[in-house]
C-alpha atoms as a PDB file:
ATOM      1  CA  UNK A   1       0.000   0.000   0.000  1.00  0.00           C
ATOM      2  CA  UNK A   2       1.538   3.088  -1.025  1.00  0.00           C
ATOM      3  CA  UNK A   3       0.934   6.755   0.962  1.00  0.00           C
ATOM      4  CA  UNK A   4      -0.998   9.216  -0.365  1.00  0.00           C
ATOM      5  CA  UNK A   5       0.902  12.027  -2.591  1.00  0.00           C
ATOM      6  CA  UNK A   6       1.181  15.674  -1.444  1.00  0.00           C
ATOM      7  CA  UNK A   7      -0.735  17.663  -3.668  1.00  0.00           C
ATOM      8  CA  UNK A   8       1.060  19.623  -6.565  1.00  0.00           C
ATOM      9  CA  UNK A   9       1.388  23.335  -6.610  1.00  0.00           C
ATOM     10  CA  UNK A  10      -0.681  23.054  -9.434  1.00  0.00           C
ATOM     11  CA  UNK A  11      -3.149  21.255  -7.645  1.00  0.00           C
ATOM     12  CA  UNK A  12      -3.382  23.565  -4.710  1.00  0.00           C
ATOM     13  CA  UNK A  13      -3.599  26.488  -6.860  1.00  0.00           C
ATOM     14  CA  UNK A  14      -6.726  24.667  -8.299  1.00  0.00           C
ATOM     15  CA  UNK A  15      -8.238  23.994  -4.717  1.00  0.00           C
ATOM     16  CA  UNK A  16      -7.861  27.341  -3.831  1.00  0.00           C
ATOM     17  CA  UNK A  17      -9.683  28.347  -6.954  1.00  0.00           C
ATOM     18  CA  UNK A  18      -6.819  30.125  -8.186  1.00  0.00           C
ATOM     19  CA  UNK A  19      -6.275  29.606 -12.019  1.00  0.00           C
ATOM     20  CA  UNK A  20      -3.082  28.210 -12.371  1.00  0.00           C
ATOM     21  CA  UNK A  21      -0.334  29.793 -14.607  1.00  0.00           C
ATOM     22  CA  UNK A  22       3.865  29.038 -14.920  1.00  0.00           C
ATOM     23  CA  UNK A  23       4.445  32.365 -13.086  1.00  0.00           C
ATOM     24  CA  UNK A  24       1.795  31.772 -10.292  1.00  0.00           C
ATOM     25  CA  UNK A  25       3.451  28.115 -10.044  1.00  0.00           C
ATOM     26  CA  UNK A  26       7.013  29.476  -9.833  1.00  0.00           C
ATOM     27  CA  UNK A  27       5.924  32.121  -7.437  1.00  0.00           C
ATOM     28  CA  UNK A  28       4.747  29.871  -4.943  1.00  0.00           C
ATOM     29  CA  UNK A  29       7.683  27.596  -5.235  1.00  0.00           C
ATOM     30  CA  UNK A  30       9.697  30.382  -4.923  1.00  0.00           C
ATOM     31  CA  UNK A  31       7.921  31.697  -1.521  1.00  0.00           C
ATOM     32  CA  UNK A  32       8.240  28.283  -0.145  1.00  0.00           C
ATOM     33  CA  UNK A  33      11.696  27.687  -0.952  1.00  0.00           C
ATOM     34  CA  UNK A  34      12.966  31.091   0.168  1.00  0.00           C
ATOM     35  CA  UNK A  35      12.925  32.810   3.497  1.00  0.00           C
ATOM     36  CA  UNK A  36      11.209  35.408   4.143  1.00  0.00           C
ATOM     37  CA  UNK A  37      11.425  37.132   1.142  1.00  0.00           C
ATOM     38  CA  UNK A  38      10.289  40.708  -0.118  1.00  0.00           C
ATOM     39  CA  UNK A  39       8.504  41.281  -3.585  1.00  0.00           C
ATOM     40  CA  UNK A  40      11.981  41.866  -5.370  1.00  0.00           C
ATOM     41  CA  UNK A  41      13.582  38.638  -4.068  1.00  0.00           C
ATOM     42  CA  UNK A  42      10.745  36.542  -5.067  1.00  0.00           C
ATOM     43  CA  UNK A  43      10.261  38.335  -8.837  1.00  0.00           C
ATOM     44  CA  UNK A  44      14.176  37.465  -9.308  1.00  0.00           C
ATOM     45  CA  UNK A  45      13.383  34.214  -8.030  1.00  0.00           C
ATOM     46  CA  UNK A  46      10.522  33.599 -10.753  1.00  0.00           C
ATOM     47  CA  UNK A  47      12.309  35.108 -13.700  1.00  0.00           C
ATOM     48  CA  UNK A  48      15.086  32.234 -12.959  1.00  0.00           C
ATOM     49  CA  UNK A  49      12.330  29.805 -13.495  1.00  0.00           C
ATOM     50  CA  UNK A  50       9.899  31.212 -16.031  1.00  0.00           C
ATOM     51  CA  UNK A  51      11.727  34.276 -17.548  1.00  0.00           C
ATOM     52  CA  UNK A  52      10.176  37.515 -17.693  1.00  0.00           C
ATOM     53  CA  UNK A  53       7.722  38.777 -15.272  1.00  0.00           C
ATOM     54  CA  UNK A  54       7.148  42.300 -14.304  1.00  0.00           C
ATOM     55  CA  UNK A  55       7.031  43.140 -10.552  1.00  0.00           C
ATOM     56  CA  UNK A  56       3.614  44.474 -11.033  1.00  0.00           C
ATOM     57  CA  UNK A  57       2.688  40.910 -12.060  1.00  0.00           C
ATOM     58  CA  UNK A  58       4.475  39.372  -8.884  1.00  0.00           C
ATOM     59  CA  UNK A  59       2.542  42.059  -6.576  1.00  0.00           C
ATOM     60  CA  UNK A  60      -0.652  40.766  -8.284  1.00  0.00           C
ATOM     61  CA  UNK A  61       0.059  37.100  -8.112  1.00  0.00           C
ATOM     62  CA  UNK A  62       0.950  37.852  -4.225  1.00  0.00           C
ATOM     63  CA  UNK A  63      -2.281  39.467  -3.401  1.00  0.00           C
ATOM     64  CA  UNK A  64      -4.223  36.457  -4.958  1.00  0.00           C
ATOM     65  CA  UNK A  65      -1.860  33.875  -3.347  1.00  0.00           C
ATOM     66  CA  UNK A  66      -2.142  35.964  -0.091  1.00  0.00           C
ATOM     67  CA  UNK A  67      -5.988  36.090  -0.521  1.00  0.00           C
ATOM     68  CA  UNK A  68      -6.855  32.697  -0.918  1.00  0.00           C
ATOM     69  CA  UNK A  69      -4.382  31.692   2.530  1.00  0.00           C
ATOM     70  CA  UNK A  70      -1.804  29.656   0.160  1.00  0.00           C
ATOM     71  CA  UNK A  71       1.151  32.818   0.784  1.00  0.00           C
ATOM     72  CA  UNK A  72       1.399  34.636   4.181  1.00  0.00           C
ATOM     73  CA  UNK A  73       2.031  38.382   4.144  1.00  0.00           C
ATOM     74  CA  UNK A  74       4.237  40.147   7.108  1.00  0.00           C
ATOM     75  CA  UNK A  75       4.662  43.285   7.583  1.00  0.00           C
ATOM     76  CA  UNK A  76       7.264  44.397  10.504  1.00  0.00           C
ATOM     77  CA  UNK A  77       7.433  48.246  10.856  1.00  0.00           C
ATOM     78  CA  UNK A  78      10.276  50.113   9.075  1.00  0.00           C
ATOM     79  CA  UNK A  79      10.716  46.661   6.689  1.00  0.00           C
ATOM     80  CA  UNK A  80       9.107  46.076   3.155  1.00  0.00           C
ATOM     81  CA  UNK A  81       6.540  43.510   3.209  1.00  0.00           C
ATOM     82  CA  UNK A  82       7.678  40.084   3.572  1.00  0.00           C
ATOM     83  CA  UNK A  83       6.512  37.038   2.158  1.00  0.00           C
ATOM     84  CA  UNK A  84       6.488  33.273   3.330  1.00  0.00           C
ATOM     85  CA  UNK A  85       5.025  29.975   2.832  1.00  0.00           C
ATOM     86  CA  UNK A  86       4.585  28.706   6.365  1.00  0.00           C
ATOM     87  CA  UNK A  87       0.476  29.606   6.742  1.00  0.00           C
ATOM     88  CA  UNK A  88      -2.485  28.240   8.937  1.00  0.00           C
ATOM     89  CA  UNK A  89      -0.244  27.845  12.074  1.00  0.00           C
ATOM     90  CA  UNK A  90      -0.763  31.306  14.038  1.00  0.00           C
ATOM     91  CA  UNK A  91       3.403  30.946  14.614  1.00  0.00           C
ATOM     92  CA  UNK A  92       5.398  34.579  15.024  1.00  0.00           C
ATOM     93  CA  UNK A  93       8.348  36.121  14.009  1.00  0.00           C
ATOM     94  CA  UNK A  94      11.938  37.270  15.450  1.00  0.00           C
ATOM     95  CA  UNK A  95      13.260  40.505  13.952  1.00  0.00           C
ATOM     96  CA  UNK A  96      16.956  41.157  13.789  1.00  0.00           C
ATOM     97  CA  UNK A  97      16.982  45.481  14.360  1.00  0.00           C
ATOM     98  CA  UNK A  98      20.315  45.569  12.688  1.00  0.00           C
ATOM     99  CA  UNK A  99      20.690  43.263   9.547  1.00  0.00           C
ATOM    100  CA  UNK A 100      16.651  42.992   9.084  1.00  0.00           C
ATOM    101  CA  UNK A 101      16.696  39.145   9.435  1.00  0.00           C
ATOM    102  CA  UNK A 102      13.630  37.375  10.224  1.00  0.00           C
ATOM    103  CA  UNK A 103      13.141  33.924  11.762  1.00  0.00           C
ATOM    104  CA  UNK A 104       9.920  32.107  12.662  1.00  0.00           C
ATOM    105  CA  UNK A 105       9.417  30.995  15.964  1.00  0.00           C
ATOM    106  CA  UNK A 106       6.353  29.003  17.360  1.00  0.00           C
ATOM    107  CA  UNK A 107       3.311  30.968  19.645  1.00  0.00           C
ATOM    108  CA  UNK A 108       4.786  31.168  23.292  1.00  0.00           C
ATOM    109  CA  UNK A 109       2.464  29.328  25.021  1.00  0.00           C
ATOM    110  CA  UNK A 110      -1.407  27.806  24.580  1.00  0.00           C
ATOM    111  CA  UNK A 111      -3.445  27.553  21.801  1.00  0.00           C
ATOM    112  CA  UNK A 112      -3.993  29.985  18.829  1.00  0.00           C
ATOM    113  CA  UNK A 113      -4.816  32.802  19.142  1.00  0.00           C
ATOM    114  CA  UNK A 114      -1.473  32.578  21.698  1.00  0.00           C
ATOM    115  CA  UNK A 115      -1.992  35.792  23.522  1.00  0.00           C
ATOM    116  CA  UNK A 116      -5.120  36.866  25.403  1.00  0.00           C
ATOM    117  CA  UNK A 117      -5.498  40.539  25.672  1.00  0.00           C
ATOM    118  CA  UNK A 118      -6.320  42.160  29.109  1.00  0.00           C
ATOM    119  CA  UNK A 119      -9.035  43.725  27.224  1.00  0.00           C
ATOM    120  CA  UNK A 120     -10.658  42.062  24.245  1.00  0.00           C
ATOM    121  CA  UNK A 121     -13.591  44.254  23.817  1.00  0.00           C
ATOM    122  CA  UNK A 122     -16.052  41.608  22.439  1.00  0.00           C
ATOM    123  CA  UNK A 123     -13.993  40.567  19.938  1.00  0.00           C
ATOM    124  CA  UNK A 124     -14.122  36.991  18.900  1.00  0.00           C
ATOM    125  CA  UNK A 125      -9.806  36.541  18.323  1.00  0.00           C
ATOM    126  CA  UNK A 126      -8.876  33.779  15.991  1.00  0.00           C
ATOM    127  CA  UNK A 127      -5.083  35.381  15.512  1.00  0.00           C
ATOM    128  CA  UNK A 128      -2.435  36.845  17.279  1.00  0.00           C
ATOM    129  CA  UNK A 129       0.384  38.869  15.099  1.00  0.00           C
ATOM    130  CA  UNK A 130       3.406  38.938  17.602  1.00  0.00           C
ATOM    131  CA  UNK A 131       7.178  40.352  16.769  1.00  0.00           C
ATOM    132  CA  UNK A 132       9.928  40.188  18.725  1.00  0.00           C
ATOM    133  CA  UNK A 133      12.476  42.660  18.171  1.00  0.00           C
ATOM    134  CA  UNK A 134      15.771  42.366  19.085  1.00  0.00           C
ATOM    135  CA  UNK A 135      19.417  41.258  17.620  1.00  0.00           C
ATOM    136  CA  UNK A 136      20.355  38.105  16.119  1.00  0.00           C
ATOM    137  CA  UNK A 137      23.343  36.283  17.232  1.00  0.00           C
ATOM    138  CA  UNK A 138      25.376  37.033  14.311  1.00  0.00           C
ATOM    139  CA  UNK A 139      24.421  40.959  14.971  1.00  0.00           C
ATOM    140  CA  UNK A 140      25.057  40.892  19.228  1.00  0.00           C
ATOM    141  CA  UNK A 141      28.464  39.240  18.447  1.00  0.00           C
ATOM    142  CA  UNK A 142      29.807  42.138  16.065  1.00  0.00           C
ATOM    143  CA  UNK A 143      28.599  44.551  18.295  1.00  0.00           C
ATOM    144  CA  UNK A 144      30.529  42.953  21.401  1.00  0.00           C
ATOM    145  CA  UNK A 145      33.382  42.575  19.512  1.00  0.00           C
END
């Protein structure tokens, strides 16, 4: 008996009624290879796959990717937008203040939404958006040194 196969990128662009395209295929790929990455990164990324694609083309293919939950979008302040392919999970992020390097790490403590607010004011929360800020090791050693 043989396991089920993951889904293609094609496929999932399907369920997520997304029509599927080379660019919108290399895009995700892309995403969920890379790290992180900002718009820029991830049109370079594409072009090495599919040749030309305009940037206006990759911002368009984000927002639908974004939209239908298959591309997460971060934003931390001062930082272009961010892109990744780790979604559904409610995890956080660790932001270098020097060298702008982000990392994933996993909610603190509980079940999503992670954090409960001293306040919620009715709302129903689902999701917590948490960054920590602070300086990755590589950053804290050149300083100390």
């Amino acid at each position: 008996m043989t396991s089920p196969q993951p889904p293609t990128t094609a496929e999932e662009l399907r369920g997520a009624g997304l029509r599927v395209t080379a660019a919108r295929v290399a895009l995700l790929e892309t995403v969920r290879e890379g790290d992180h990455l900002d718009a820029e990164t991830i049109a370079s990324g594409v072009r090495d796959r599919v040749g030309h694609i305009s940037l206006q083309a990759v911002y368009e293919a984000l927002h639908a990717l974004t939209g239908a939950g298959l591309v997460r979008r971060i934003e931390p302040p001062g930082s272009p937008a961010r892109f990744e392919g780790r979604v559904g999970d409610n995890h956080h992020h660790l932001v270098c203040r020097t060298c702008g390097a982000v990392f994933d790490v996993d909610c603190a403590v509980g079940h999503a939404p992670c954090l409960t607010p001293s306040d919620g004011r009715g709302f129903a929360l689902d999701e917590a958006e948490v960054i920590y800020w602070g300086l990755c090791p590589d950053c804290s050693s050149a300083r100390t040194a």
